[in-house]
Protein backbone atom coordinates (compact mmCIF):
# COMPACT_ATOMS: atom_id res chain seq x y z
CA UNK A 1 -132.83 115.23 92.36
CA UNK A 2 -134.44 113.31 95.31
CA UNK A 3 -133.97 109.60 94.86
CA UNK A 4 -137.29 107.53 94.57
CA UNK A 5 -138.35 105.68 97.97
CA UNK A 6 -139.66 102.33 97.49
CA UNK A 7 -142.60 101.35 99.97
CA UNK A 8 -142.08 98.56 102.20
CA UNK A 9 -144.41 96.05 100.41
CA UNK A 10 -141.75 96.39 97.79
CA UNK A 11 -138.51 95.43 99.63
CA UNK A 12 -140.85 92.60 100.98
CA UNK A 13 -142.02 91.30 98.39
CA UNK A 14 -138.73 91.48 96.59
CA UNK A 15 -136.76 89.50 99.58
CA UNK A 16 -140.01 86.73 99.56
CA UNK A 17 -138.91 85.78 95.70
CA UNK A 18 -135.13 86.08 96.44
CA UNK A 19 -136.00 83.29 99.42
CA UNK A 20 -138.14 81.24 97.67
CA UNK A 21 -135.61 81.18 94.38
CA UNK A 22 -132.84 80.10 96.53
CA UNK A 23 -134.83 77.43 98.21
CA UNK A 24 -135.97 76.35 94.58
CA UNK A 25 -132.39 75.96 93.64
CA UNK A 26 -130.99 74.48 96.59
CA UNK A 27 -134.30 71.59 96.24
CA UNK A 28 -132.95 71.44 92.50
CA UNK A 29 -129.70 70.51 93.79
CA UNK A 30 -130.52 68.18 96.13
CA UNK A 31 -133.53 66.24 93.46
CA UNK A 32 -130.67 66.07 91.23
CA UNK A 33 -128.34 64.65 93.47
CA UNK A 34 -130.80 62.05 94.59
CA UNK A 35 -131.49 61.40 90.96
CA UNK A 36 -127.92 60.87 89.74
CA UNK A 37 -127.28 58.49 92.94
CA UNK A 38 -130.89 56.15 92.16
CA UNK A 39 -129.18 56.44 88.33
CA UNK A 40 -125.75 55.11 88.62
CA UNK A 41 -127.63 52.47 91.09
CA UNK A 42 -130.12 51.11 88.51
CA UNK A 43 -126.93 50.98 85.82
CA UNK A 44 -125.19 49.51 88.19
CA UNK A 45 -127.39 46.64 88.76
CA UNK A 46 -128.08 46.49 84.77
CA UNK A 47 -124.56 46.46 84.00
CA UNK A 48 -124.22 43.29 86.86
CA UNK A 49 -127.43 41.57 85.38
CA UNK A 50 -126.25 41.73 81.78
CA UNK A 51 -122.19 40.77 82.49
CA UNK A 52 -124.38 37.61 84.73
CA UNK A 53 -126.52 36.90 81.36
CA UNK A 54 -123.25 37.44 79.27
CA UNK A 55 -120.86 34.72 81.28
CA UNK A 56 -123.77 32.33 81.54
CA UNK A 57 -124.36 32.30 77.77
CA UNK A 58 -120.62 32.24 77.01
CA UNK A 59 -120.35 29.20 79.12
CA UNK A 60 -123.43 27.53 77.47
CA UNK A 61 -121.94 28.07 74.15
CA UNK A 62 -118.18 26.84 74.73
CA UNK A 63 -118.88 24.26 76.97
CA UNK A 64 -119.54 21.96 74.46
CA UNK A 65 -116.14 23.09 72.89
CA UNK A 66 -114.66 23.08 76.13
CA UNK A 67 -115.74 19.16 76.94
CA UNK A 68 -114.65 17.79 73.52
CA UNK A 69 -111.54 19.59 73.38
CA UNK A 70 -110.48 17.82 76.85
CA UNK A 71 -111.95 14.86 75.81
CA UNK A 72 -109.51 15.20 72.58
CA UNK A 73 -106.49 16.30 75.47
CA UNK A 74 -107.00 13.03 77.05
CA UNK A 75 -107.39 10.61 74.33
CA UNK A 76 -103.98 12.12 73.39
CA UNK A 77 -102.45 11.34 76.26
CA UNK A 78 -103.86 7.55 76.51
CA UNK A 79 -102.27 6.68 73.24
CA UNK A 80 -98.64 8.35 74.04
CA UNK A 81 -98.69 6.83 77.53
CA UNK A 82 -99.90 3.29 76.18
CA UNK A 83 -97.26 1.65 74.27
CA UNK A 84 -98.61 0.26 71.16
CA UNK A 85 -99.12 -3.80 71.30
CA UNK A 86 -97.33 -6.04 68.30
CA UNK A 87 -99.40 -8.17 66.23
CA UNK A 88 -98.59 -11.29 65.42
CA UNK A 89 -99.38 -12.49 62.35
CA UNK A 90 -99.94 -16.21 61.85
């Protein structure tokens, strides 16, 4: 049995989609690399934005703690560094 012979337009035609399908996957690759990197940027500079909001409301909320408590820390330590002063009745 005589093997069947292809014509040329064939074998052409067959190595212009093998090209163009590895030029397809190789600009997949790269789009998807290119996409990952603009991805972990823009999460990056969310995740920075929100730990800025995050710090600046935490400070907003315990400052007034903060400023009483060392006003409390310092009252403390007037009265046990002033003796107390006697009274004289009379």
């Amino acid at each position: 049995m005589r093997k069947p012979r292809y014509s040329l337009s064939i074998h052409i035609t067959n190595l212009f989609l093998i090209l163009t399908t590895l030029v397809g996957v190789v600009l997949i690759a790269i789009s998807y690399q290119h996409s990952r990197e603009l991805l972990t940027g823009s999460a990056q500079e969310l995740s920075n934005e929100n730990s800025r909001k995050l710090e600046s409301t935490y400070k907003q909320i315990t400052a007034p703690i903060l400023t009483t408590l060392d006003f409390m820390r310092s009252a403390l330590s007037l009265t046990l560094i002033t003796p107390p002063t006697k009274r004289h009745v009379g």
